[in-house]
N, C-alpha and C. Protein backbone atom coordinates (compact mmCIF):
# COMPACT_ATOMS: atom_id res chain seq x y z
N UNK A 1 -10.92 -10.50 5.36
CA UNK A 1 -11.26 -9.22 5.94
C UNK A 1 -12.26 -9.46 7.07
N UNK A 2 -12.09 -8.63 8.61
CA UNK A 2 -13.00 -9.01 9.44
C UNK A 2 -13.90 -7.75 9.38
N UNK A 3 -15.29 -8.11 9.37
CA UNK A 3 -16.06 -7.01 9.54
C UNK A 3 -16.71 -7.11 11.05
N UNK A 4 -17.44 -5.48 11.56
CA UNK A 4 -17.87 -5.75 12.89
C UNK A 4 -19.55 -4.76 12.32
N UNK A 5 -20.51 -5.18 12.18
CA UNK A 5 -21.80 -4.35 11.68
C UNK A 5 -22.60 -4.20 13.21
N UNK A 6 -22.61 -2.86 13.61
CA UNK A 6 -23.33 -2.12 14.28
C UNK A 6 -24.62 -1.86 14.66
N UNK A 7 -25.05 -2.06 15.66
CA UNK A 7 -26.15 -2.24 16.50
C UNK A 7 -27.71 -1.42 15.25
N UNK A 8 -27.78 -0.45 14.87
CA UNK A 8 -28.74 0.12 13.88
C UNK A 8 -28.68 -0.59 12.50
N UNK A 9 -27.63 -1.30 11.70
CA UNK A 9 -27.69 -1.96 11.12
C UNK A 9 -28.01 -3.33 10.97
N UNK A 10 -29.06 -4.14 9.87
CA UNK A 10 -29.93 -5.07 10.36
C UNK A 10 -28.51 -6.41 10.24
N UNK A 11 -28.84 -7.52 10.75
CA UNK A 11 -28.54 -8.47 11.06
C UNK A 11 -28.09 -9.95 9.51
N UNK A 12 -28.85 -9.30 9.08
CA UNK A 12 -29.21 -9.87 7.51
C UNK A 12 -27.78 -9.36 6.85
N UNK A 13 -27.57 -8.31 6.87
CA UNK A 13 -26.23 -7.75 6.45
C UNK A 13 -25.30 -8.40 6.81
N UNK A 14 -24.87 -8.84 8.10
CA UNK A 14 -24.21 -9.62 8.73
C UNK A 14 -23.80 -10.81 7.77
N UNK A 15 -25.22 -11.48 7.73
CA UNK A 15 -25.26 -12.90 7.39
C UNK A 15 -24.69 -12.57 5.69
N UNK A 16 -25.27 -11.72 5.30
CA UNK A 16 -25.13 -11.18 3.33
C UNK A 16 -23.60 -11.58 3.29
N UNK A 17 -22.50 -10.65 4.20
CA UNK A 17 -21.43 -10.71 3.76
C UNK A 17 -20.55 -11.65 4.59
N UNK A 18 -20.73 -12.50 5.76
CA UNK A 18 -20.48 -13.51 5.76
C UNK A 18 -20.33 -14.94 4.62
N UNK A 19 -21.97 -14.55 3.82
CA UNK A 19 -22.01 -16.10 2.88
C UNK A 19 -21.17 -15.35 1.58
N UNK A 20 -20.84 -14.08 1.83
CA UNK A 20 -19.76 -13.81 0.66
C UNK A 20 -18.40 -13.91 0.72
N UNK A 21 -17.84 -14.42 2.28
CA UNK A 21 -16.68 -15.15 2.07
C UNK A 21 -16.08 -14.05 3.49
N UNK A 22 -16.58 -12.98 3.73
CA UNK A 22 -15.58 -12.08 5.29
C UNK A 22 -16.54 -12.44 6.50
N UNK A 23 -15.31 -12.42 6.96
CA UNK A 23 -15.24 -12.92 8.30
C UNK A 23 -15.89 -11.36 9.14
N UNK A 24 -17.59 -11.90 9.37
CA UNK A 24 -18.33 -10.76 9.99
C UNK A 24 -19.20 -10.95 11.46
N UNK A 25 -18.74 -10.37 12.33
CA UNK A 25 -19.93 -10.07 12.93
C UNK A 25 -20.60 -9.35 13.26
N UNK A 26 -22.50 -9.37 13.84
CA UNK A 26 -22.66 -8.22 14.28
C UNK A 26 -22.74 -7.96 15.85
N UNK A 27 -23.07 -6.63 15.98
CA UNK A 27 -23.59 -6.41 17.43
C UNK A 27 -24.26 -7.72 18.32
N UNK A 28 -25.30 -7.96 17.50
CA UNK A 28 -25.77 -9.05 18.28
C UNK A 28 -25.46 -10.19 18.75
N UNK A 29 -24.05 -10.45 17.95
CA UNK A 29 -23.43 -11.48 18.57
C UNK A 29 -22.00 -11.38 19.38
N UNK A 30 -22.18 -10.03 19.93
CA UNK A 30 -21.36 -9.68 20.80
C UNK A 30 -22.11 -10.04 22.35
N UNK A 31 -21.70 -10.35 23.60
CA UNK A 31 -22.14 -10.82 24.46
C UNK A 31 -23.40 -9.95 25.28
N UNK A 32 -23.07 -8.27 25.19
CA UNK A 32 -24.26 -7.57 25.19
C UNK A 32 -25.42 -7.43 24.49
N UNK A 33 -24.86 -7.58 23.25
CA UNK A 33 -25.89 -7.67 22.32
C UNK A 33 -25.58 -6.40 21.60
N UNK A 34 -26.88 -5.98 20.90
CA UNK A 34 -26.98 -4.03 21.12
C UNK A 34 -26.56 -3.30 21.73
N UNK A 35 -26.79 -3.51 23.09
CA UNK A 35 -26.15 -2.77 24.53
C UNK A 35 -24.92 -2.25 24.16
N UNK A 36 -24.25 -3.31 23.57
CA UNK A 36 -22.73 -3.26 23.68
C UNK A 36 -22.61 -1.71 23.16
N UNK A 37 -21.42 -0.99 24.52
CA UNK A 37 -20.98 0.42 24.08
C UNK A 37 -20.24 0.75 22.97
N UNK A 38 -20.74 1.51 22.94
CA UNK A 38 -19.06 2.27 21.87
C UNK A 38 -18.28 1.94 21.93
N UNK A 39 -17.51 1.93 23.01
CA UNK A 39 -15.97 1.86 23.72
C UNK A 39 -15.71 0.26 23.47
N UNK A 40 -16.56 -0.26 23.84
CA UNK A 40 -15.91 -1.55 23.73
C UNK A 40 -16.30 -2.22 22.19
N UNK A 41 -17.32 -1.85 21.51
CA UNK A 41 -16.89 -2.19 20.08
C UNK A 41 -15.84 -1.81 19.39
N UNK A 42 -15.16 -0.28 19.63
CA UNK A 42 -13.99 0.37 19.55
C UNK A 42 -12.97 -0.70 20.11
N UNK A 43 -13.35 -0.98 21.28
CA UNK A 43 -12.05 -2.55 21.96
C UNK A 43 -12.00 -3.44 20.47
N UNK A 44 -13.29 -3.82 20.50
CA UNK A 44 -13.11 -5.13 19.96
C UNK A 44 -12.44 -5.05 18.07
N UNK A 45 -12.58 -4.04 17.61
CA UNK A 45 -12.48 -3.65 16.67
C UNK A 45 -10.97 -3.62 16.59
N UNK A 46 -10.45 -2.73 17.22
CA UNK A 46 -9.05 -2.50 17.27
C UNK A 46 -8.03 -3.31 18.02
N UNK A 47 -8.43 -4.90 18.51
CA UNK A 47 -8.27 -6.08 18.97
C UNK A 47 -8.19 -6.79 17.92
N UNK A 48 -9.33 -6.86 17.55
CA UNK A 48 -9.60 -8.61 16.21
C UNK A 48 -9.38 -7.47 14.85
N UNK A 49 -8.78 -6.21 14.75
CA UNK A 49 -8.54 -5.60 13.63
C UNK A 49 -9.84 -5.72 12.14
N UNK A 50 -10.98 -5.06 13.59
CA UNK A 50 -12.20 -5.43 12.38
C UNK A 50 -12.55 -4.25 11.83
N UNK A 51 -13.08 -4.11 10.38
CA UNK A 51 -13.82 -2.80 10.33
C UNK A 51 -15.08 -2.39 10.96
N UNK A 52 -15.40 -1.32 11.30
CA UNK A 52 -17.21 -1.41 11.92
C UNK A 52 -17.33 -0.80 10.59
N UNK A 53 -18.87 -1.00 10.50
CA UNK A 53 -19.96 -0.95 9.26
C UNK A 53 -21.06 0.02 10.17
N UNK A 54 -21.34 1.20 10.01
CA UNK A 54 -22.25 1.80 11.16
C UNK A 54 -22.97 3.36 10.60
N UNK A 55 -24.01 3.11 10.54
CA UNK A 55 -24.88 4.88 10.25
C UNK A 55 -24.68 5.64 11.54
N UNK A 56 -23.83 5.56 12.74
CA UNK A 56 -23.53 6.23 13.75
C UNK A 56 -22.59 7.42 13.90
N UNK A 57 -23.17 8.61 13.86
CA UNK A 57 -22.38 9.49 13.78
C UNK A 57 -21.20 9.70 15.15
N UNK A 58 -21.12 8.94 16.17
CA UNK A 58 -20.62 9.00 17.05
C UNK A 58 -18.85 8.22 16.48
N UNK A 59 -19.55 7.35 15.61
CA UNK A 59 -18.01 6.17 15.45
C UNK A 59 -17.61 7.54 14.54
N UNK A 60 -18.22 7.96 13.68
CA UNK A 60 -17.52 9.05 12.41
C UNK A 60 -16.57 9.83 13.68
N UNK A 61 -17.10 10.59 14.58
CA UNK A 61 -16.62 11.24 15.38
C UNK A 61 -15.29 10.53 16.02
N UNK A 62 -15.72 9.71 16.37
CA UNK A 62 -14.27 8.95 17.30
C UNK A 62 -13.17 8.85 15.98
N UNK A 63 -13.34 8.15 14.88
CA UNK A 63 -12.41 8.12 13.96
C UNK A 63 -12.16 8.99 13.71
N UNK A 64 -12.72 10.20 13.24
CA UNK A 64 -11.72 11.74 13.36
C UNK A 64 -11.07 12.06 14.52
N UNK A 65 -11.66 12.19 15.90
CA UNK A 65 -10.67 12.88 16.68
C UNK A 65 -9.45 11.36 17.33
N UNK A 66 -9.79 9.85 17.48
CA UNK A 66 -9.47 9.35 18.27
C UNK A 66 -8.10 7.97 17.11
N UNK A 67 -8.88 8.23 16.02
CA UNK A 67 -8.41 6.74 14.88
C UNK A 67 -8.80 5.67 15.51
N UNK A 68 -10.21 5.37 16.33
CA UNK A 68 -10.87 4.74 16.81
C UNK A 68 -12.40 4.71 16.15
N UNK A 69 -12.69 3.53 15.73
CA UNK A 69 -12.25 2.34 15.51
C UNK A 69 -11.23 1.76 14.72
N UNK A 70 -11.00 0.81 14.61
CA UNK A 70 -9.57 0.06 13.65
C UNK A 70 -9.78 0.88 12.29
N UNK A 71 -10.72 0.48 11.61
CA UNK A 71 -11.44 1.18 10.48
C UNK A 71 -13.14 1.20 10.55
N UNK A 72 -13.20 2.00 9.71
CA UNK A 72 -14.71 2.40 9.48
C UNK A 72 -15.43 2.66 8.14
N UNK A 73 -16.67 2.21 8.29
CA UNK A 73 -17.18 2.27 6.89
C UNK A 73 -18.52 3.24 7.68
N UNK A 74 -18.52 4.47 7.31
CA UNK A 74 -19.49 5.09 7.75
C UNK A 74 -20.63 5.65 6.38
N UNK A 75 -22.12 4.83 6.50
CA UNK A 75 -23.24 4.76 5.83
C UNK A 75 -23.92 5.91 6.08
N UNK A 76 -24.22 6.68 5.21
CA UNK A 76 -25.19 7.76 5.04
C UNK A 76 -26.12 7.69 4.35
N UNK A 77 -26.60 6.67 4.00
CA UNK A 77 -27.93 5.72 3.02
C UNK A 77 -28.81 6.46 3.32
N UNK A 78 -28.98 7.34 4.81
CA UNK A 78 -30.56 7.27 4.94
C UNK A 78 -31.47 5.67 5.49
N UNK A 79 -32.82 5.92 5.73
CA UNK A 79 -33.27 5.12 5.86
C UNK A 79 -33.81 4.14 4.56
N UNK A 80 -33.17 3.13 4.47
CA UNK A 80 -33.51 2.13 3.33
C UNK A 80 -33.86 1.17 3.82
N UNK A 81 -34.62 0.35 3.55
CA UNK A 81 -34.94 -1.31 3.76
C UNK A 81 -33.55 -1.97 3.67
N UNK A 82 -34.11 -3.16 4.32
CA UNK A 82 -33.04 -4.26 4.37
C UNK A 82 -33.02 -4.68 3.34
N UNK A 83 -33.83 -4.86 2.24
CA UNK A 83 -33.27 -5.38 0.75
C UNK A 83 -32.90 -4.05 0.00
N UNK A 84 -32.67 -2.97 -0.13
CA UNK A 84 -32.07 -1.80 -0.44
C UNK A 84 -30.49 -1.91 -0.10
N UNK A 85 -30.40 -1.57 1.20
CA UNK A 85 -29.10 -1.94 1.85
C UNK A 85 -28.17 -3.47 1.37
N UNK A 86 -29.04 -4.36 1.21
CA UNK A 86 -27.88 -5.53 0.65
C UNK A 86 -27.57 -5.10 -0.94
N UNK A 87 -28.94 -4.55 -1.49
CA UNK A 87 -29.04 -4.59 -3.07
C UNK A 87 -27.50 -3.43 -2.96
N UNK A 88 -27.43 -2.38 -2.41
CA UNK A 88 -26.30 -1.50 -2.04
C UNK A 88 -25.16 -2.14 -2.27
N UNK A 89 -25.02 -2.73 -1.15
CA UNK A 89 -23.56 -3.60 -1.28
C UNK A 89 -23.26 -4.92 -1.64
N UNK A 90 -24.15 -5.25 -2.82
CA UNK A 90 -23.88 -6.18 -3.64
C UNK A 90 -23.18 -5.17 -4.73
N UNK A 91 -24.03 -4.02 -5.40
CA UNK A 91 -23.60 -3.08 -6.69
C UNK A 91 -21.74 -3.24 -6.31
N UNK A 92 -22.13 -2.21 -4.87
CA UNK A 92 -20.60 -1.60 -4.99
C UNK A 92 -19.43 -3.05 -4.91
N UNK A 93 -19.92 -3.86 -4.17
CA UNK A 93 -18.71 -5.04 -3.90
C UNK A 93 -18.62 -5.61 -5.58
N UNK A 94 -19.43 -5.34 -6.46
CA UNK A 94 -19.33 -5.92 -7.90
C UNK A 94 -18.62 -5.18 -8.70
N UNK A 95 -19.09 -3.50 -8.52
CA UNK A 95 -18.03 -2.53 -8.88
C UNK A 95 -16.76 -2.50 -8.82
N UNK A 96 -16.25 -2.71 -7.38
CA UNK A 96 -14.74 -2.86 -7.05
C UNK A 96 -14.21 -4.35 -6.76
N UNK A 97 -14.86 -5.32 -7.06
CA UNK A 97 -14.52 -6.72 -7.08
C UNK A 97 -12.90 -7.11 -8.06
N UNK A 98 -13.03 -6.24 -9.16
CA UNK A 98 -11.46 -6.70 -9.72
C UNK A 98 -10.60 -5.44 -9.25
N UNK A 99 -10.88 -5.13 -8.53
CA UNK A 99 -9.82 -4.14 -7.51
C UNK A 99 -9.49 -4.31 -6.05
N UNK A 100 -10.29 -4.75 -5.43
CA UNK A 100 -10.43 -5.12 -4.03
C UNK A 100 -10.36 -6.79 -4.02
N UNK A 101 -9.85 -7.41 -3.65
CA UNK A 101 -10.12 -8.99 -3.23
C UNK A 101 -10.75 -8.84 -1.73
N UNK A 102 -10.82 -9.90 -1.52
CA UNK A 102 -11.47 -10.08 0.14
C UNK A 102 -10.62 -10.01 1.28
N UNK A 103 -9.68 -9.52 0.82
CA UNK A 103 -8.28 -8.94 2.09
C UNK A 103 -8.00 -7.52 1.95
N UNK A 104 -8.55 -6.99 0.97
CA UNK A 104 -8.44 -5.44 0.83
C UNK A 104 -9.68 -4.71 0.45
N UNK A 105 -10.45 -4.74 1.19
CA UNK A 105 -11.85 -4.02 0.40
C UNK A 105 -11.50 -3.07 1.29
């Protein structure tokens, strides 16, 4: 599974579900960095068929009116720490682990 994690989301996340086996990157290692627009994470997404990972209400928006990005995992956590947020998606990836493999989460 390719993931694409979004410029407001920390970097650590990135790395979390990388050493768990998907193929992730984030914003920052896109050639803008952060910068990088909408539109073209929307490119890149619906190119390398990645999901974005994003508390951005703008991607929620595009995926309703546009089915842009490829897919989306849209976070409404609120503000949590970076060890909150992994502790997060360690639970749920353990929850649905004998349902989901790493090609269908």
């Amino acid at each position: 599974m390719k993931l694409l994690i979004d410029a407001q989301l920390p970097r650590k996340l990135a790395r979390f579900l990388s050493a768990k086996g998907y193929d992730c990157i984030h914003t920052l290692d896109l050639p803008n960095q952060n910068n990088t627009q909408d539109a073209e994470t929307n490119r890149i997404s619906i190119e390398q068929k990645r999901i974005v990972i994003s508390k951005d209400v703008d991607f929620y928006n595009s995926y309703l009116q546009k089915l842009e990005p490829f897919k989306l995992v849209y976070l409404t956590a609120g503000n949590i720490s970076t060890k909150e947020l992994i502790e997060l998606f360690e639970k749920i990836m353990k929850k649905y682990s004998k349902k989901f493999s790493l090609t269908r989460w």
